[in-house]
N, C-alpha and C. Protein backbone atom coordinates (compact mmCIF):
# COMPACT_ATOMS: atom_id res chain seq x y z
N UNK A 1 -13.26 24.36 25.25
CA UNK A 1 -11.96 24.90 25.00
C UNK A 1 -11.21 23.97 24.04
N UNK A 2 -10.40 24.64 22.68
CA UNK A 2 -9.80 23.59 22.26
C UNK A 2 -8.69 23.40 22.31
N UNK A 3 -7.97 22.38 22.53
CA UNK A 3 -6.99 21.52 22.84
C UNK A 3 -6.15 21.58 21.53
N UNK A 4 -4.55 22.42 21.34
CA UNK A 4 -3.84 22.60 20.69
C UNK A 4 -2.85 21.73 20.60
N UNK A 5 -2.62 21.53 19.45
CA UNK A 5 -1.32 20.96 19.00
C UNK A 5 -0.09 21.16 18.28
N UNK A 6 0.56 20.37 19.45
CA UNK A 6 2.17 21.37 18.70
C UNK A 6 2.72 19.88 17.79
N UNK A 7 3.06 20.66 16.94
CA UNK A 7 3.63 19.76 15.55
C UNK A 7 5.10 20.97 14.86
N UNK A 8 5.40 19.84 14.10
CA UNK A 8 6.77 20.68 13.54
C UNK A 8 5.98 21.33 12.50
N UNK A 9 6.69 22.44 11.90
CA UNK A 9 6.22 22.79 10.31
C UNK A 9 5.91 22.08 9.41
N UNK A 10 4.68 22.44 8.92
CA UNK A 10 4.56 21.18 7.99
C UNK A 10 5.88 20.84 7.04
N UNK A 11 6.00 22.11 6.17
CA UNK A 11 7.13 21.82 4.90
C UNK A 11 8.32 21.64 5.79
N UNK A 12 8.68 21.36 7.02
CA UNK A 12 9.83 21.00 7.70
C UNK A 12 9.15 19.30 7.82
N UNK A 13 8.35 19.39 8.47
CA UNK A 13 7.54 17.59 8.61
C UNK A 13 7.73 16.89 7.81
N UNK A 14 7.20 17.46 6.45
CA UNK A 14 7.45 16.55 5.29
C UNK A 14 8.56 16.20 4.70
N UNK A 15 9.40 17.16 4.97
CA UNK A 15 10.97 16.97 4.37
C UNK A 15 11.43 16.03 5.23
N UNK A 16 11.30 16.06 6.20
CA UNK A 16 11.58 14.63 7.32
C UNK A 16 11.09 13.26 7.04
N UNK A 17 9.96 13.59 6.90
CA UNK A 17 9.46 12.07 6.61
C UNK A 17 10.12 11.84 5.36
N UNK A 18 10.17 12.64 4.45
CA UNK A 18 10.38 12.01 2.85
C UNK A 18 12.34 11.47 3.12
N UNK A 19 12.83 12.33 3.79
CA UNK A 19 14.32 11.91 3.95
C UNK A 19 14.54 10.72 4.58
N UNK A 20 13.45 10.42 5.82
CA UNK A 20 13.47 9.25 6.42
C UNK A 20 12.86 8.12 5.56
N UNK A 21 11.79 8.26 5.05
CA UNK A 21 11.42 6.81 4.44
C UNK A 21 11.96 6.81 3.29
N UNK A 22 13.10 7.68 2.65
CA UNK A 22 13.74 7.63 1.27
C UNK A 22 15.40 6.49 1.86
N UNK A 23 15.52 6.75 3.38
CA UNK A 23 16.61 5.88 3.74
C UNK A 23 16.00 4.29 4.24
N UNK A 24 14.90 4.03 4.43
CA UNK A 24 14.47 2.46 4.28
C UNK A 24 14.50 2.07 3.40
N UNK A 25 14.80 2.35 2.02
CA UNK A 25 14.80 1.71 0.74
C UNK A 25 16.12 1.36 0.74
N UNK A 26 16.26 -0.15 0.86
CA UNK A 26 17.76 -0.71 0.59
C UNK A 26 18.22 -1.02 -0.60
N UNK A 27 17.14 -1.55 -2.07
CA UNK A 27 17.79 -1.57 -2.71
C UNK A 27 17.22 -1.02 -4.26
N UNK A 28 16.42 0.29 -3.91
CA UNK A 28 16.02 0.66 -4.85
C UNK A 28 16.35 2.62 -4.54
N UNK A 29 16.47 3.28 -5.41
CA UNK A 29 16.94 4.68 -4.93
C UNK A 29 16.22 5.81 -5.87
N UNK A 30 15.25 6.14 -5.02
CA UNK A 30 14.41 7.36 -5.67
C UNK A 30 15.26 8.56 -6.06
N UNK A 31 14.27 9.29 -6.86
CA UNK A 31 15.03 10.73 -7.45
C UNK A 31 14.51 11.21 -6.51
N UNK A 32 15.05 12.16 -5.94
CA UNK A 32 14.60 13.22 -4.66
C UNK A 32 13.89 14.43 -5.26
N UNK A 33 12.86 14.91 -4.17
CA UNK A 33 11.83 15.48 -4.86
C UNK A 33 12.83 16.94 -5.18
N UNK A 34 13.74 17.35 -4.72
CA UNK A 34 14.05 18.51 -5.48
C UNK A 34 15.16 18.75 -7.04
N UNK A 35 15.46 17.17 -7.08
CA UNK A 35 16.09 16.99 -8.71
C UNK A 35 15.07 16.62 -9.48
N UNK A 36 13.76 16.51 -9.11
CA UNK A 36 12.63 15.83 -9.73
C UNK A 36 12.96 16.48 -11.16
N UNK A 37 12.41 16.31 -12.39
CA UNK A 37 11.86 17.38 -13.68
C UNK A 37 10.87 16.59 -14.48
N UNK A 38 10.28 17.25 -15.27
CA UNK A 38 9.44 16.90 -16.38
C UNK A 38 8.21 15.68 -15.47
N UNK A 39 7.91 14.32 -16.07
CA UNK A 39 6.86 13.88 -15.50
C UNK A 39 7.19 13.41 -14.13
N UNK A 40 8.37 13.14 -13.43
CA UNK A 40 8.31 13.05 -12.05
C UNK A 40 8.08 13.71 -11.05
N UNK A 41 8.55 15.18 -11.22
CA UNK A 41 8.11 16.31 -11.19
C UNK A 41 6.28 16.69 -10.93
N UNK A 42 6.10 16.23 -11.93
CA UNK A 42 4.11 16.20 -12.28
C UNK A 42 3.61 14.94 -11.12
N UNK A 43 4.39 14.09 -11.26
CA UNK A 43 3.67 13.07 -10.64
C UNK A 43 3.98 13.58 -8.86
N UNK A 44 5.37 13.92 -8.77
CA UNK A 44 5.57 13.99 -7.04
C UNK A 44 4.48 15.19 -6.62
N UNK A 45 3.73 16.28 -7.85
CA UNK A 45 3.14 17.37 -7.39
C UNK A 45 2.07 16.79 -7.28
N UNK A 46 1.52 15.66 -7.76
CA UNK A 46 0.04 15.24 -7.97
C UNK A 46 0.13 14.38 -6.32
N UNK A 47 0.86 13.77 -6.08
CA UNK A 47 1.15 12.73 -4.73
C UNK A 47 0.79 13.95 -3.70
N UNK A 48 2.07 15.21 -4.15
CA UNK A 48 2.02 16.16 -2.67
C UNK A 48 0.42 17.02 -2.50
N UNK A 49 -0.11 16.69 -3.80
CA UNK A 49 -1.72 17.24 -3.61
C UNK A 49 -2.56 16.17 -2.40
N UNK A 50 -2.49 14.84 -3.14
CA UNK A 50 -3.44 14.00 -2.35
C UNK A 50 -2.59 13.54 -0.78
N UNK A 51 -1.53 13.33 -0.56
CA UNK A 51 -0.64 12.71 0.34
C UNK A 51 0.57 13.38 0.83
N UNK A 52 1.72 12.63 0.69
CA UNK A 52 2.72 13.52 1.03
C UNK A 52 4.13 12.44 0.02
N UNK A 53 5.02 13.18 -0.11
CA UNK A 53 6.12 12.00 -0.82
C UNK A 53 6.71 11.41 0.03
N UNK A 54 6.60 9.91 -0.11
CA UNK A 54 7.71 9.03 0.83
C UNK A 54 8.16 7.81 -0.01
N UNK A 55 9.14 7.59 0.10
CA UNK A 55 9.73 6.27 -0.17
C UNK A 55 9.35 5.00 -1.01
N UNK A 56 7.66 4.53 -0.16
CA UNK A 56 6.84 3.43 -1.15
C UNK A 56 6.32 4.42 -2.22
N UNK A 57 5.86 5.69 -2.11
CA UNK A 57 5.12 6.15 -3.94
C UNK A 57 6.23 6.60 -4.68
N UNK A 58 7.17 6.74 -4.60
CA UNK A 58 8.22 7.35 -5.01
C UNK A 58 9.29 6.47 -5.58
N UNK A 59 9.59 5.31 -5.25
CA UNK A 59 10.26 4.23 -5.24
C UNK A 59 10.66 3.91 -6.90
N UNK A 60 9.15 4.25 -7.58
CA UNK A 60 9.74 3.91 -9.24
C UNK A 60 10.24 5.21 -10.04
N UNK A 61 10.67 6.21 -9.56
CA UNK A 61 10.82 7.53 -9.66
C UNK A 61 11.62 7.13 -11.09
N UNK A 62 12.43 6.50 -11.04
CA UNK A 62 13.71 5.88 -12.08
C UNK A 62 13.02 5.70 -13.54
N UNK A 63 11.77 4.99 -13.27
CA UNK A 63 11.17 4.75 -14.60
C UNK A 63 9.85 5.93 -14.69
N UNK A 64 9.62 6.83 -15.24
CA UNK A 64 8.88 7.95 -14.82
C UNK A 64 7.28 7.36 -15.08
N UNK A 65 7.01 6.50 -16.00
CA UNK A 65 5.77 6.55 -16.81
C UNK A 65 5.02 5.23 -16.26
N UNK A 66 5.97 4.42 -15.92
CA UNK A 66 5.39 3.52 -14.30
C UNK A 66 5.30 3.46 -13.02
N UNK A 67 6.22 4.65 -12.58
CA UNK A 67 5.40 5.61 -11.43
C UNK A 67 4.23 6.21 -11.88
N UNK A 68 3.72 6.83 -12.92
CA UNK A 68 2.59 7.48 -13.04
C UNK A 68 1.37 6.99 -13.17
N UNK A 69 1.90 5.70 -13.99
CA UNK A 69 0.69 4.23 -13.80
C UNK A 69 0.03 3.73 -12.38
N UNK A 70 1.48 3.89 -11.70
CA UNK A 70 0.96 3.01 -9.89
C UNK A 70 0.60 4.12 -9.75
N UNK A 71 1.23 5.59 -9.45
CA UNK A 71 0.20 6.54 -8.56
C UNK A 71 -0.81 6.64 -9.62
N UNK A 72 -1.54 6.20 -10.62
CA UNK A 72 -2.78 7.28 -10.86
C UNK A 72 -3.96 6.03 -10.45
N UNK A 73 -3.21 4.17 -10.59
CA UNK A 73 -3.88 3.56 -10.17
C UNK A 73 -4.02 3.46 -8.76
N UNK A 74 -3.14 3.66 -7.73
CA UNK A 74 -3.13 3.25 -6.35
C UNK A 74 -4.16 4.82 -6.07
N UNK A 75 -3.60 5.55 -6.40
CA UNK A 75 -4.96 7.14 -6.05
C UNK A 75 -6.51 6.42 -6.52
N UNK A 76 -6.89 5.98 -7.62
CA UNK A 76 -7.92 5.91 -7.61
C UNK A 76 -8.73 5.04 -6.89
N UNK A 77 -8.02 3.77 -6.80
CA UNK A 77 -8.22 2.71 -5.87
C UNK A 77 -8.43 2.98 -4.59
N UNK A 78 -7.51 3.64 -4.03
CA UNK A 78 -7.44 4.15 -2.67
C UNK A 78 -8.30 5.39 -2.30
N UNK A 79 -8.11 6.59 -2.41
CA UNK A 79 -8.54 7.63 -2.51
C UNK A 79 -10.02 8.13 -2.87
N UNK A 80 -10.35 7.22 -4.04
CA UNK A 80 -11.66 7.81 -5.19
C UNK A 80 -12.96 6.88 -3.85
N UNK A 81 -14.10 7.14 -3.62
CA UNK A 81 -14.95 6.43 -3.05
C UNK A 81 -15.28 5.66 -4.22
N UNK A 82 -15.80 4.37 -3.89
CA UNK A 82 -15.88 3.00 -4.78
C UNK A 82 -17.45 2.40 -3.75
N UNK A 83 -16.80 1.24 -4.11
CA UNK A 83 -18.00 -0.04 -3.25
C UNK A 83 -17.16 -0.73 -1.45
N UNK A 84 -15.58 -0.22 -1.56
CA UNK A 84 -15.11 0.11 -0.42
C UNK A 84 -14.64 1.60 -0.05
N UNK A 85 -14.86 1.26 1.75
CA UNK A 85 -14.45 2.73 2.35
C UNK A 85 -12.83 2.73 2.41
N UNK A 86 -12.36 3.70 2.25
CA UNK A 86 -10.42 3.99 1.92
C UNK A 86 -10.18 2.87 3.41
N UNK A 87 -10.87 3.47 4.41
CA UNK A 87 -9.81 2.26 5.82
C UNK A 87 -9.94 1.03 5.45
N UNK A 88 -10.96 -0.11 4.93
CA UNK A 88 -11.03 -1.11 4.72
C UNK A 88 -10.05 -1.33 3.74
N UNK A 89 -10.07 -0.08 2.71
CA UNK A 89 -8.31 -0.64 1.52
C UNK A 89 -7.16 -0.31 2.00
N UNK A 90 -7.24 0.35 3.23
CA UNK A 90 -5.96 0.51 3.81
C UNK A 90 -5.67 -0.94 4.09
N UNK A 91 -6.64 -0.96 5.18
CA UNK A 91 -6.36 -2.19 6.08
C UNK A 91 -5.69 -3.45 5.13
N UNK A 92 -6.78 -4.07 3.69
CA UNK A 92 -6.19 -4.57 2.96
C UNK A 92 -4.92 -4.31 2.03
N UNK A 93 -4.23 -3.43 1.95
CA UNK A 93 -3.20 -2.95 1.66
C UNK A 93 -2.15 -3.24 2.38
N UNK A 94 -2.61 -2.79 4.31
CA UNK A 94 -1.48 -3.58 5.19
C UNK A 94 -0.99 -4.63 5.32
N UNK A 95 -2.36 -5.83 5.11
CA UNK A 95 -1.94 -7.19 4.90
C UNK A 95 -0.67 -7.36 4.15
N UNK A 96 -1.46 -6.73 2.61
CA UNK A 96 -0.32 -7.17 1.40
C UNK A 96 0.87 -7.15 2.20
N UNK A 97 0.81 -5.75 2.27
CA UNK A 97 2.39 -5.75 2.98
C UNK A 97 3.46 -5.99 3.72
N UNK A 98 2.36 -6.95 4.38
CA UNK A 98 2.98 -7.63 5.55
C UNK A 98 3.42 -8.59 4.71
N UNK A 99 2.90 -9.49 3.98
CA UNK A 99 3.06 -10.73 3.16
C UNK A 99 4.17 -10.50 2.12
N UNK A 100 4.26 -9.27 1.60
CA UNK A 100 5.46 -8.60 1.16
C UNK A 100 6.44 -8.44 1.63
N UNK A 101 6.66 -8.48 2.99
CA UNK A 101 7.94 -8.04 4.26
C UNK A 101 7.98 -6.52 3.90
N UNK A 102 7.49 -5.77 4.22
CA UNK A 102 7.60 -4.28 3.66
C UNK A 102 7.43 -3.70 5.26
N UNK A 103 8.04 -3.73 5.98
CA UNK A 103 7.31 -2.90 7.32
C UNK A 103 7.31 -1.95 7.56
N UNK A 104 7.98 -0.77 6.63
CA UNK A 104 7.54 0.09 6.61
C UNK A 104 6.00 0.80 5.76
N UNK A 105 5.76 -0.13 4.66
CA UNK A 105 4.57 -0.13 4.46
C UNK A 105 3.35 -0.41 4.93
N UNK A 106 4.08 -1.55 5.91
CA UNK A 106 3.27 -2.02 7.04
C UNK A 106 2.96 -0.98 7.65
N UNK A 107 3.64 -0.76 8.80
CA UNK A 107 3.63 0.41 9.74
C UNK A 107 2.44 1.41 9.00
N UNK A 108 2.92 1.88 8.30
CA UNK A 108 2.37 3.25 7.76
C UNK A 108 1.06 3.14 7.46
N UNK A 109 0.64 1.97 6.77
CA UNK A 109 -0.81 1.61 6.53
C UNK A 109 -1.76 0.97 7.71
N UNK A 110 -0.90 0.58 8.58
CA UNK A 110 -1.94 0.31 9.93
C UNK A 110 -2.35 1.79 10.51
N UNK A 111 -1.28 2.76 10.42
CA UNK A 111 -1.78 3.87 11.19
C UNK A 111 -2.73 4.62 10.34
N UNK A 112 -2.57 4.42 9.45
CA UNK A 112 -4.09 4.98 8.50
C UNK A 112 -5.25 4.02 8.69
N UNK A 113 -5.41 2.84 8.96
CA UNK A 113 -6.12 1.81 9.49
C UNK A 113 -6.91 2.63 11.00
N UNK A 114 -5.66 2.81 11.65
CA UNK A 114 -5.64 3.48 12.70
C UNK A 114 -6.59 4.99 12.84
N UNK A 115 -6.13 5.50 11.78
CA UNK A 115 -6.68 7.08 11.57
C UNK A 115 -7.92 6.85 11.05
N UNK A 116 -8.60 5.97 10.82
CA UNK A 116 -9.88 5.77 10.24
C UNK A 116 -10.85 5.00 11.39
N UNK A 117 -10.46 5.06 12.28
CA UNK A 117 -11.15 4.57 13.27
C UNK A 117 -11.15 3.19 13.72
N UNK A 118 -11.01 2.10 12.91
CA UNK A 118 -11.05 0.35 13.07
C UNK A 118 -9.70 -0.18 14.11
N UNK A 119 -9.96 0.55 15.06
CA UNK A 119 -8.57 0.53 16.22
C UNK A 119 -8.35 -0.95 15.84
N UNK A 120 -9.11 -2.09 16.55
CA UNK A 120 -9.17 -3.58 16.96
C UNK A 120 -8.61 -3.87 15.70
N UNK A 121 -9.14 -3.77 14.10
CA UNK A 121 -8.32 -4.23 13.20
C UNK A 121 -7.09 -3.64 13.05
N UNK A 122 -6.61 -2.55 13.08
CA UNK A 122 -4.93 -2.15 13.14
C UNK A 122 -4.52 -3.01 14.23
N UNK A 123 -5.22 -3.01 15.37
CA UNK A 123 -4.22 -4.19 16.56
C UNK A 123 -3.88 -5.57 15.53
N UNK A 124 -4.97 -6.00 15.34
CA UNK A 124 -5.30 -7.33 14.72
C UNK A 124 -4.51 -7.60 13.57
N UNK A 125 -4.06 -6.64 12.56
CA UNK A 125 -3.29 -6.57 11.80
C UNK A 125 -1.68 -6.46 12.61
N UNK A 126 -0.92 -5.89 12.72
CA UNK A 126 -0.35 -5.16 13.77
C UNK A 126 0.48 -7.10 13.95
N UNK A 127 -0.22 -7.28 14.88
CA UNK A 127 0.05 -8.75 15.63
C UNK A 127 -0.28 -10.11 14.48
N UNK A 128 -0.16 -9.19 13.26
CA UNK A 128 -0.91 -10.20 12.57
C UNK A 128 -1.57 -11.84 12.50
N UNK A 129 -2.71 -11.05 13.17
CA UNK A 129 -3.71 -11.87 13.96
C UNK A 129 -5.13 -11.71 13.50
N UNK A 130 -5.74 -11.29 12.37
CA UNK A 130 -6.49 -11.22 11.62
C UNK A 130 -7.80 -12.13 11.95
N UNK A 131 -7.50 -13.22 12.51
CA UNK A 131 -8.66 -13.88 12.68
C UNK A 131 -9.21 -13.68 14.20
N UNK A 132 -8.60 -12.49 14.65
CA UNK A 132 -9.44 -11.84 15.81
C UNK A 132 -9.95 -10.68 15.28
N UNK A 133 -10.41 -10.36 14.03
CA UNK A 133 -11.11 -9.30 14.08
C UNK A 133 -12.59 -9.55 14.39
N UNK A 134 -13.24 -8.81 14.66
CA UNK A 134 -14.71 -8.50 15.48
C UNK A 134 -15.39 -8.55 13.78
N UNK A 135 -15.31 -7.82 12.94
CA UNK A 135 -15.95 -7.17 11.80
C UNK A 135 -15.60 -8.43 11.05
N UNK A 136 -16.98 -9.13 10.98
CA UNK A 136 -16.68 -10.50 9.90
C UNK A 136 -16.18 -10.29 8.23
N UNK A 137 -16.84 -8.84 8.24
CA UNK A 137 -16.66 -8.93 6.53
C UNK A 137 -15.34 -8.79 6.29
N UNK A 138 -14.65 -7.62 7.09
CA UNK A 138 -13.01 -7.26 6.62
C UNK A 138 -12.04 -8.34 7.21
N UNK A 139 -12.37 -9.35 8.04
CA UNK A 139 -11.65 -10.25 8.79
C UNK A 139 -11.51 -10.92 7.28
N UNK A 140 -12.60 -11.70 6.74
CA UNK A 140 -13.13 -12.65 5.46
C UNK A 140 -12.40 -11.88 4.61
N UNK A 141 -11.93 -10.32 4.06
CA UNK A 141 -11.71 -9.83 3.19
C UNK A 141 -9.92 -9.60 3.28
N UNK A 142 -9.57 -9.45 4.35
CA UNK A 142 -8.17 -9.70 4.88
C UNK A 142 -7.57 -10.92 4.64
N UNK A 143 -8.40 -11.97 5.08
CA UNK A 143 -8.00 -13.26 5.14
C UNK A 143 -7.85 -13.85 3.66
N UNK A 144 -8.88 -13.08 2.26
CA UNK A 144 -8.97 -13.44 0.99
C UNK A 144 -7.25 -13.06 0.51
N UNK A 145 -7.45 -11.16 1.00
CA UNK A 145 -5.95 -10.64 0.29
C UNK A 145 -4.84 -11.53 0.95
N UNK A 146 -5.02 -12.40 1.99
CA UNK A 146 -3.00 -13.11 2.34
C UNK A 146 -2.99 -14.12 1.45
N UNK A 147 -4.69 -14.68 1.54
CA UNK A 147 -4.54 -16.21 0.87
C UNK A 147 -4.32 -15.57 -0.97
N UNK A 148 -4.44 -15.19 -1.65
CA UNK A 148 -4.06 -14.77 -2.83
C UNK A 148 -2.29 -14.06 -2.78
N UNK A 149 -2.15 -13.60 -2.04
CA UNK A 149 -0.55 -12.95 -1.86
C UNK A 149 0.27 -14.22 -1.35
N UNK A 150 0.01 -14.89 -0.70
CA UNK A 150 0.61 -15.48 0.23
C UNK A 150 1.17 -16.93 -1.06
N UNK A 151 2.52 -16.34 -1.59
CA UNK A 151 3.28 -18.33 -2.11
C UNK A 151 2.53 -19.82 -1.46
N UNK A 152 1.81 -20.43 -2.20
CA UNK A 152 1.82 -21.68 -2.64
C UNK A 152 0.22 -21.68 -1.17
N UNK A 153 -0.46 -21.24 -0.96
CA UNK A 153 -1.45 -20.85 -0.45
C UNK A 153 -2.70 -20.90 -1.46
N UNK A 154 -3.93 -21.79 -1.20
CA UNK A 154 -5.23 -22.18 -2.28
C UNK A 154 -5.96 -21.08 -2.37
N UNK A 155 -6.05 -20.96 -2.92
CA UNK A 155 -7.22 -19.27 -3.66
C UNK A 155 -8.02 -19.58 -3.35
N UNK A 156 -9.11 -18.22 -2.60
CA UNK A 156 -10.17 -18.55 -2.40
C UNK A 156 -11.37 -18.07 -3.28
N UNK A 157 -12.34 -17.85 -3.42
CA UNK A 157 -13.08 -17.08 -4.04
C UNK A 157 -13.84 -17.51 -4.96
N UNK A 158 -14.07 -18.95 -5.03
CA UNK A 158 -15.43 -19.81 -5.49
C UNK A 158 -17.01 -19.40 -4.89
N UNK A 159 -17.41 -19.35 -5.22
CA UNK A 159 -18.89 -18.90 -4.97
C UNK A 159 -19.22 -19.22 -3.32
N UNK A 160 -19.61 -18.54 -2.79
CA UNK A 160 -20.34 -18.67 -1.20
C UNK A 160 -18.95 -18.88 -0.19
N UNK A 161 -17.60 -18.18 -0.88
CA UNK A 161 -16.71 -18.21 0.11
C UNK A 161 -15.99 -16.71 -0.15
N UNK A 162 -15.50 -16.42 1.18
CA UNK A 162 -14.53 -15.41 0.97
C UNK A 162 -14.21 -14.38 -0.65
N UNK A 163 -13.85 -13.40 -0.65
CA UNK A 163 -13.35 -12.95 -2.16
C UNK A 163 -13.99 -12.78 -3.22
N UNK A 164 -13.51 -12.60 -4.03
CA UNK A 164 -14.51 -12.18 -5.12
C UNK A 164 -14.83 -13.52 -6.13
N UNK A 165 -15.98 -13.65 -6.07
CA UNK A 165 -16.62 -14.64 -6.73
C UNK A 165 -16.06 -14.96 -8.06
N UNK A 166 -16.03 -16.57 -8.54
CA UNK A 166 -15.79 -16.57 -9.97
C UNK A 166 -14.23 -17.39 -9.81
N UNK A 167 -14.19 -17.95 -11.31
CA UNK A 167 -12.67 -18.42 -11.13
C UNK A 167 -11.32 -17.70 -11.15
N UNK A 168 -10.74 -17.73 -10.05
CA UNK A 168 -9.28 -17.00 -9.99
C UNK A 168 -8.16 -17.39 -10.96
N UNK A 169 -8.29 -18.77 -11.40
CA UNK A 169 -6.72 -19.37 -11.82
C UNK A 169 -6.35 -18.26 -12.75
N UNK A 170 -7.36 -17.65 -13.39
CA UNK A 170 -6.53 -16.71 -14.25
C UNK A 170 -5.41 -16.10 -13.85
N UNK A 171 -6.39 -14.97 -12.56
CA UNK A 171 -5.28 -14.13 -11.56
C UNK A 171 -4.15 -14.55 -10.89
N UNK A 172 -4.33 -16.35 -10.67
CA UNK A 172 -3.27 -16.68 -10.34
C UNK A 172 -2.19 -16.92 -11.24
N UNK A 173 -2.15 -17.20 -12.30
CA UNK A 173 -1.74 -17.51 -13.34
C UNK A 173 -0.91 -16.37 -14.08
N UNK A 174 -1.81 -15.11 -13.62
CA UNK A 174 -0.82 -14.16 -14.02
C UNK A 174 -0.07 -13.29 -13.13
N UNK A 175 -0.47 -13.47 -11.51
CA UNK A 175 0.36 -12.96 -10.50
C UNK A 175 1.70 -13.85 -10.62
N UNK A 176 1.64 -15.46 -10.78
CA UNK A 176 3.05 -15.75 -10.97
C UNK A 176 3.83 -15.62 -11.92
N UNK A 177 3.25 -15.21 -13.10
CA UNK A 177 3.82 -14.55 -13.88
C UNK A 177 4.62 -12.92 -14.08
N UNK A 178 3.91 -12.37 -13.41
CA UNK A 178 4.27 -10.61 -12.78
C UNK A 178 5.62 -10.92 -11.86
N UNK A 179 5.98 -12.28 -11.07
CA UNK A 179 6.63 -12.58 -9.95
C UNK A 179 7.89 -13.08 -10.32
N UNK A 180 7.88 -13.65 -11.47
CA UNK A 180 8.56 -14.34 -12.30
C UNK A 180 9.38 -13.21 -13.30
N UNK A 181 8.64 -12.90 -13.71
CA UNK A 181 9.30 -11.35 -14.68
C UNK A 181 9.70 -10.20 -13.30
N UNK A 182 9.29 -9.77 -12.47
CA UNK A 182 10.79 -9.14 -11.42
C UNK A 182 11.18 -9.81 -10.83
N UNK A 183 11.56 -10.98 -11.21
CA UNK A 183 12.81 -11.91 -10.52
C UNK A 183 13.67 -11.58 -11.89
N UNK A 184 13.20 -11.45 -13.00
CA UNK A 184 14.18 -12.11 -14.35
C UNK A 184 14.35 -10.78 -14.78
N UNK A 185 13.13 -9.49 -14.90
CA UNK A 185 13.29 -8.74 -15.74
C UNK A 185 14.41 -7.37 -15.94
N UNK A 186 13.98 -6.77 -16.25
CA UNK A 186 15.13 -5.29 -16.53
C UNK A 186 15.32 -4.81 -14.85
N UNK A 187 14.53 -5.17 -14.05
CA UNK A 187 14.61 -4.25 -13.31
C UNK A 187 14.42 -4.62 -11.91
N UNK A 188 14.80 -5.87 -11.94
CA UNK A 188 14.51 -6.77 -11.00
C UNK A 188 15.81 -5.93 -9.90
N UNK A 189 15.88 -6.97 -8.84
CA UNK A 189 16.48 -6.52 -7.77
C UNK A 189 18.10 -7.04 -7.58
C-alpha cells in the first residue's frame, strides 16, 4: 500500500520558500521573480527548470550577466555527473558555507546531503564535526574544502595528501585576491 503525502501546492510551496529565503538576505536584495525581464527572467526560468528560486541563486539578480555565469557554472558543477556524485558536492558546498557563515546555505545544503542518503555526514557536517565521518575519502575531501576556505589556514594538496594534487599558491594567491576586490570593489557590501 502506498503511503501518501500531504504537501502544500507546489506553485504555492515555492512561492513560500522563494519569499522566505528572499527575507534572509540582509544585505543584498534580489529582483523578485515576478519583476524579473529579459536575461533574469531566462536565468530564474533555467534555475525553476533544474531547482527552485531562492535567495542564494538569485542573490546577483542586480547584475544579470553574473548571475548567469554562477548559475550556468554552479548547474554544471553541481548538477552535470562529473568524477563526483552531486551529494559529495553538496556536502562540500555545505562546508564552504559554513566557513562562509551562510546558514542558510548551510541548512539547505546539508538537507540535500541529507536527501542523498550520507545521513552520518549531514550529522557530521551539521555539528561541524567532520572528522567523525565514517567515509575516509569525503571526510579528507571536506577537510581539503575548510582548509582552502578557511583565513590564514595551510593549503593542503601536495602530493600523497588530501586535495587536489600539485601546487596551490596560485589558487591561493588568487582567492585572496577575489577577497580583496569584494571588500574594495563596485559591489562590495
Amino acid at each position: 500500500m502506498r503511503k501518501e503525502r500531504l504537501m502544500l501546492p507546489k506553485k504555492f510551496r515555492f512561492w513560500l520558500f522563494e519569499a522566505l529565503s528572499l527575507r534572509t538576505m540582509r544585505y543584498v536584495h534580489a529582483i523578485p521573480r515576478r519583476k524579473a525581464t529579459g536575461l533574469v527572467a531566462q536565468v530564474y526560468d533555467m534555475i525553476e527548470e533544474d531547482f527552485f528560486i531562492n535567495g542564494s541563486l538569485i542573490s546577483r539578480s542586480k547584475v544579470p550577466g553574473l548571475m548567469a555565469g554562477i548559475w550556468t557554472a554552479g548547474r554544471e558543477t553541481v548538477l552535470v555527473d562529473g568524477h563526483l556524485d552531486r551529494t559529495t558536492k553538496e556536502a562540500m558546498n555545505a562546508v564552504l558555507s559554513q566557513v562562509n557563515d551562510c546558514p542558510y546555505c548551510g541548512d539547505m545544503l546539508i538537507s540535500l546531503v541529507h536527501a542523498g542518503g550520507k545521513h552520518d555526514a549531514a550529522s557530521c557536517i551539521l555539528a561541524e564535526n567532520e572528522a567523525h565521518i565514517t567515509n575516509s575519502t569525503l571526510r579528507k575531501r571536506l577537510t581539503w574544502v575548510k582548509s582552502i576556505a578557511t583565513p590564514g589556514t595551510k593549503m593542503g594538496g601536495s602530493k600523497g595528501k588530501s586535495g587536489p594534487p600539485g601546487n596551490m599558491n596560485g589558487f591561493q594567491h588568487g582567492l585572496a585576491a577575489i577577497q580583496k576586490r569584494s571588500k574594495e570593489g563596485p559591489y562590495a557590501v
